[in-house]
Protein backbone atom coordinates (compact mmCIF):
# COMPACT_ATOMS: atom_id res chain seq x y z
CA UNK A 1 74.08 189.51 137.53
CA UNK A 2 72.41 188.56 141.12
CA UNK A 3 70.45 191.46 140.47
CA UNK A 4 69.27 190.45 136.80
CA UNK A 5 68.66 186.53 138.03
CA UNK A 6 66.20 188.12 141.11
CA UNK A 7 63.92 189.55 138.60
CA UNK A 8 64.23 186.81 136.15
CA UNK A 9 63.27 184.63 138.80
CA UNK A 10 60.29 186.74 140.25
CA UNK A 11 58.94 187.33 136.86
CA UNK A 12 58.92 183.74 136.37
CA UNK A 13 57.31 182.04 138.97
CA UNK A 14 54.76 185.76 138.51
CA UNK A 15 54.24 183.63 135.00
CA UNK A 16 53.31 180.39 136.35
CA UNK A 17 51.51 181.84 139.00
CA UNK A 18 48.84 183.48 137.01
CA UNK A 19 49.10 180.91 134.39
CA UNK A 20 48.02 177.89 137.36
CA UNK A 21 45.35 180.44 138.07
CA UNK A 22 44.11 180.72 134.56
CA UNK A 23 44.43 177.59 134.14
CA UNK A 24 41.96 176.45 136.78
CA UNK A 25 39.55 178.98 136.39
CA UNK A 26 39.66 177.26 132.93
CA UNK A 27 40.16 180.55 130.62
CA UNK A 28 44.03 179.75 129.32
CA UNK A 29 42.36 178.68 126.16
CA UNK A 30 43.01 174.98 124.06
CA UNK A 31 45.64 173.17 125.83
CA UNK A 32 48.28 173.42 122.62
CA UNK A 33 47.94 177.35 122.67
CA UNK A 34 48.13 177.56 126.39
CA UNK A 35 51.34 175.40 126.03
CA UNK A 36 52.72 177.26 123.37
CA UNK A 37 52.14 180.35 125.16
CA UNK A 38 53.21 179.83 128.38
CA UNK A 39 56.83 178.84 126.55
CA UNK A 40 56.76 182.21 124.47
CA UNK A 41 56.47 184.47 127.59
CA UNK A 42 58.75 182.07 129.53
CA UNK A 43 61.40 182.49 126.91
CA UNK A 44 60.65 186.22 126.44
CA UNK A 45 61.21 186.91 130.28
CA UNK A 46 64.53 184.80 130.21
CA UNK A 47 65.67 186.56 126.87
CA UNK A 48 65.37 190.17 128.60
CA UNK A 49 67.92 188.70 131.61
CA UNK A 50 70.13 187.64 129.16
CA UNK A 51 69.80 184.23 129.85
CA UNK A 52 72.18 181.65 127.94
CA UNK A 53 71.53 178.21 126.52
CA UNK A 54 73.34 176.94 128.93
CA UNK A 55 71.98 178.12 131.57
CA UNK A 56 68.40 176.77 130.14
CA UNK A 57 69.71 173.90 129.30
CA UNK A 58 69.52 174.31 125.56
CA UNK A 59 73.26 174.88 124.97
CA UNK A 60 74.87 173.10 121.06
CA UNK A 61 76.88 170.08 121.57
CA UNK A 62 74.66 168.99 125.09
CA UNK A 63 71.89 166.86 123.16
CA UNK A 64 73.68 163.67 122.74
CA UNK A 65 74.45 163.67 126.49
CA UNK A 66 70.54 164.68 127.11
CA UNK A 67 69.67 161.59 125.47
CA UNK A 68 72.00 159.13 126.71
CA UNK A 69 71.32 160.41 130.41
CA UNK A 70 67.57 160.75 129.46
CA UNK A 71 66.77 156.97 127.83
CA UNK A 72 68.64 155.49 130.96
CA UNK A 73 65.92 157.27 133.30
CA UNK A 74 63.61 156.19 130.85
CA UNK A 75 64.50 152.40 131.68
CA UNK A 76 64.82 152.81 135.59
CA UNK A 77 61.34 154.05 135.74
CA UNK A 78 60.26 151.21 133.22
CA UNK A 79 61.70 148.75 136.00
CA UNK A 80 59.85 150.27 138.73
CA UNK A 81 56.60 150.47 137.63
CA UNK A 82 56.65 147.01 136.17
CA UNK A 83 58.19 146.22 139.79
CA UNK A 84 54.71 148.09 141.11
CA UNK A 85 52.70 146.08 138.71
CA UNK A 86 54.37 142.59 140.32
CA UNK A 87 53.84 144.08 143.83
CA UNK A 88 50.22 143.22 145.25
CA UNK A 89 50.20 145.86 147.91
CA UNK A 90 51.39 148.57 145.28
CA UNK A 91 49.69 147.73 142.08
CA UNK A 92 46.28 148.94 142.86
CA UNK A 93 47.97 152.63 142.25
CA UNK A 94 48.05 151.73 138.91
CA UNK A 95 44.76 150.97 138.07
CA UNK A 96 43.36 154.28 136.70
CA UNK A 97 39.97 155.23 135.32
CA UNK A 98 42.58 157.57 133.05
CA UNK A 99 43.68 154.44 130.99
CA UNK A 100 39.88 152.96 129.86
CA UNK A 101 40.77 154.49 126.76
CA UNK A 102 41.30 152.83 123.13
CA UNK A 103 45.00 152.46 121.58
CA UNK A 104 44.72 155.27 119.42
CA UNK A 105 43.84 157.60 122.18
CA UNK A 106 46.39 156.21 123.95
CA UNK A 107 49.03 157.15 121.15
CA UNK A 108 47.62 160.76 120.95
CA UNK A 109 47.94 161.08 125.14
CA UNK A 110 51.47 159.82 124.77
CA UNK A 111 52.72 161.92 122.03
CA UNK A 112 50.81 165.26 122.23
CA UNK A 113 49.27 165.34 125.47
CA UNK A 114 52.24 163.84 127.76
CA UNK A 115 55.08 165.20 125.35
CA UNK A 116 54.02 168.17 123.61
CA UNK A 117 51.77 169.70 126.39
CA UNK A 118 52.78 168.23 129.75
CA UNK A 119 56.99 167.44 129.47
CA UNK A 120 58.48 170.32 127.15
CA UNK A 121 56.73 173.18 128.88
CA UNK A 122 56.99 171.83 132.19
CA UNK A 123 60.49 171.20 132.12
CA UNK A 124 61.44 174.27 130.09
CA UNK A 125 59.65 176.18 132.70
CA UNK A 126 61.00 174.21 135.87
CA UNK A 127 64.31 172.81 135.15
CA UNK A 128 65.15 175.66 132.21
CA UNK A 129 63.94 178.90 132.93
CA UNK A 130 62.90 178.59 136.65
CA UNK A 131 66.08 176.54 137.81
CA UNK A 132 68.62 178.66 135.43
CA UNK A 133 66.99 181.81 137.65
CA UNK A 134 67.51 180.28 140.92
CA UNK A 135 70.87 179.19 140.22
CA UNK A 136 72.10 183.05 139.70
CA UNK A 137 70.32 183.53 143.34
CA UNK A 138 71.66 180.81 145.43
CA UNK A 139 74.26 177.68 145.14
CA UNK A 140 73.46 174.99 143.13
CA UNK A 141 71.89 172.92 145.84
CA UNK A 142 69.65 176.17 147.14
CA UNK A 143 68.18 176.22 143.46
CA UNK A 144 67.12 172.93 143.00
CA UNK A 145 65.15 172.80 146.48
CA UNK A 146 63.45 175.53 145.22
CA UNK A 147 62.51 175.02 141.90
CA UNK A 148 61.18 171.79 142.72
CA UNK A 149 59.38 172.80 145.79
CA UNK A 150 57.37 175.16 143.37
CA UNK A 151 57.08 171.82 140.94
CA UNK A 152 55.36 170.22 143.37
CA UNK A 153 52.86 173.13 144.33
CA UNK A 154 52.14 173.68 141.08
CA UNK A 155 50.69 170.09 140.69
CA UNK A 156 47.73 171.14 143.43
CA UNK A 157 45.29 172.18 140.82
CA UNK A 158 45.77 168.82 138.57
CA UNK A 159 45.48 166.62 141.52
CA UNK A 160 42.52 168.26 143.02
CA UNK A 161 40.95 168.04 139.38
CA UNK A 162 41.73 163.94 138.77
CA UNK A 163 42.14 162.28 142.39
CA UNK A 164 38.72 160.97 141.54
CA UNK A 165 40.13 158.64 138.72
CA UNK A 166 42.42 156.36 140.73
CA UNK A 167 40.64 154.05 142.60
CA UNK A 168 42.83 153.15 145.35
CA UNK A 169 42.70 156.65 146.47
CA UNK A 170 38.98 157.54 145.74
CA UNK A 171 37.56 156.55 148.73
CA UNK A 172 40.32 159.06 151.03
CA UNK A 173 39.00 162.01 148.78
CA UNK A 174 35.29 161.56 150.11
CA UNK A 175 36.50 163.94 153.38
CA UNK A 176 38.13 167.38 153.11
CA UNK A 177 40.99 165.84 155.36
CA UNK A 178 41.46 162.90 152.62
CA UNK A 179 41.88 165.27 149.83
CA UNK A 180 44.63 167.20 151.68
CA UNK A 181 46.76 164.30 152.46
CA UNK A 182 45.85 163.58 149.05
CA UNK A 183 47.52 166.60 147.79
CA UNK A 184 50.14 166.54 150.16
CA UNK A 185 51.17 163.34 148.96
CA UNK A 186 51.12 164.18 145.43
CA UNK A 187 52.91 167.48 146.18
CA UNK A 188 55.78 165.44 148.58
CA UNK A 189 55.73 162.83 145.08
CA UNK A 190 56.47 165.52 142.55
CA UNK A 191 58.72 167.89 144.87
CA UNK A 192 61.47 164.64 144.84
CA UNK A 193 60.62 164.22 140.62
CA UNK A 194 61.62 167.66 140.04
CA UNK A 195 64.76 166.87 142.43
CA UNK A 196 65.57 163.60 140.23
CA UNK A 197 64.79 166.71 137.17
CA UNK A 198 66.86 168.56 138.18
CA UNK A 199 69.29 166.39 138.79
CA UNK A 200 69.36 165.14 135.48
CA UNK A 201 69.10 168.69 133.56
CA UNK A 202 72.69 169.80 135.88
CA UNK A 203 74.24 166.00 135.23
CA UNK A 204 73.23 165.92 131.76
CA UNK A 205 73.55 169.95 131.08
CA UNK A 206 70.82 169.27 128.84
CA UNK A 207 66.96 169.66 129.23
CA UNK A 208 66.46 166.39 126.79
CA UNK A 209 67.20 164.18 129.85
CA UNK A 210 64.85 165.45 132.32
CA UNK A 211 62.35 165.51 129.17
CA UNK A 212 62.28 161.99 128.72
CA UNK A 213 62.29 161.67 132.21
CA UNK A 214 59.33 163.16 132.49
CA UNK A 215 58.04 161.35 129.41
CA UNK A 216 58.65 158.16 131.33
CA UNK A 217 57.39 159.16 134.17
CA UNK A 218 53.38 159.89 133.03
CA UNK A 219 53.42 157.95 129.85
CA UNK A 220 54.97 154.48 131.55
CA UNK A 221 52.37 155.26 134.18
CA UNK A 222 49.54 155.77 131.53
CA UNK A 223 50.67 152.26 129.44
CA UNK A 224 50.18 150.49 132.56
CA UNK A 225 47.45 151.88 133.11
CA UNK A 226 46.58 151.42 130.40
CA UNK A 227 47.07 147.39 130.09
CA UNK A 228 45.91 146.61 133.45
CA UNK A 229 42.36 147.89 132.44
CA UNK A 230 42.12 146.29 129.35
C-alpha cells in the first residue's frame, strides 16, 4: 500500500506541477477545460492506486456532514471579514480593483469562476487526491503539513499575476524585495487555509466542507470587495 500511495503521490503533485507551469505560460487552454481536465487526470492517477472514496473524500453517506461542517465555516469567515470591514487598520485589504465589476459579473465570478473553476478542482486536487496520497505516506498530521505546504506554493503564479489589483499592497510590489514578501505572505496565508482544509475534509470526512470553505473564503472576499467599491 505505502508503495502504491508513493507513486500516487509523486504522480500527483508531477500533475500540478506541469499544470502551474502550463498554466502560466498561459497554454492550459479556456479556464473550464483546463479545470475539467486537470480533475480527469487527477482522478485517473488516483483510480490506477486504487484509491477509495473515502480516502478522497467522496465516500456515500458523508455529504450531509460536508455540509453541516462546511456552512458553519461558511459563517465564521462571514464574521471575520465583516470584522475586517469594521476594522480601520485592516479594511484597506479589502478594497480590490478585482470587485469594480457590475452585479451580474459578480454572480458569474461567484458561481463559475470561484466554484466551478477555483474550489472543486482545488480542493479535489489538495484535500482529495493530494492529501488521500500523503496520508498512505505519513501520519495524519505529516500529510496535512504537506499538502498544504504545496497549497500554498502553488498560489505563487496567481499572486505574482494580481498583486497589482489590491491597493494596500501595490505600492510594496514596485521593488523585487516587495513582491517577495508579497508572495511570501500570500504563500504563509494559504499554507494555514489548506491547514483549516484539511482540517475540515478529515473532521467532516467529506470534501463538501472544505468546498464551501473555500467558497467562502474568495467569494465573501470578492462581495466585499465588491460593496466597498461601489
Amino acid at each position: 500500500m505505502a508503495g502504491k500511495g508513493r507513486g500516487w503521490f509523486l504522480l500527483s503533485v508531477a500533475v500540478l506541477a506541469v499544470f502551474s507551469v502550463a498554466r502560466g505560460a498561459g497554454v492550459v487552454g479556456p479556464p473550464l477545460v483546463a479545470a475539467s481536465g486537470l480533475i480527469a487526470v487527477l482522478g485517473i492517477v488516483a483510480w490506477t492506486a486504487g484509491a477509495t472514496g473515502a480516502e478522497l473524500g467522496l465516500g456515500r453517506g458523508r455529504v450531509r456532514s460536508g455540509l453541516r461542517w462546511g456552512f458553519g465555516a461558511f459563517g465564521i469567515v462571514l464574521v471575520v471579514l465583516v470584522a475586517g470591514v469594521l476594522i480601520p487598520a485592516t479594511n484597506g485589504f479589502l478594497h480590490d480593483s478585482r470587485g469594480e465589476i457590475s452585479g451580474g459579473q459578480l454572480v458569474y465570478e461567484l458561481t463559475v469562476s470561484i466554484l466551478l473553476l477555483t474550489a472543486i478542482p482545488e480542493e479535489f486536487a489538495f484535500r482529495g487526491v493530494l492529501l488521500g496520497s500523503a496520508m498512505r505516506l505519513w501520519r495524519t498530521r505529516r500529510a496535512c503539513l504537506v499538502s498544504s505546504a504545496l497549497f500554498g506554493l502553488w498560489h505563487i503564479a496567481p499572486t505574482l499575476h494580481t498583486m497589482s489589483d489590491n491597493r494596500a499592497v501595490q505600492g510594496a510590489t514596485d521593488t523585487v524585495l516587495g513582491k517577495g514578501l508579497v508572495v511570501a505572505g500570500s504563500v504563509a496565508v494559504t499554507f494555514v487555509a489548506g491547514l483549516l482544509f484539511c482540517w475540515l475534509r478529515l473532521r467532516s470526512r467529506s470534501l463538501v466542507a472544505p468546498v464551501l470553505a473555500h467558497v467562502a473564503t474568495n467569494g465573501v472576499a470578492l462581495v466585499v470587495a465588491w460593496f466597498a467599491v461601489h
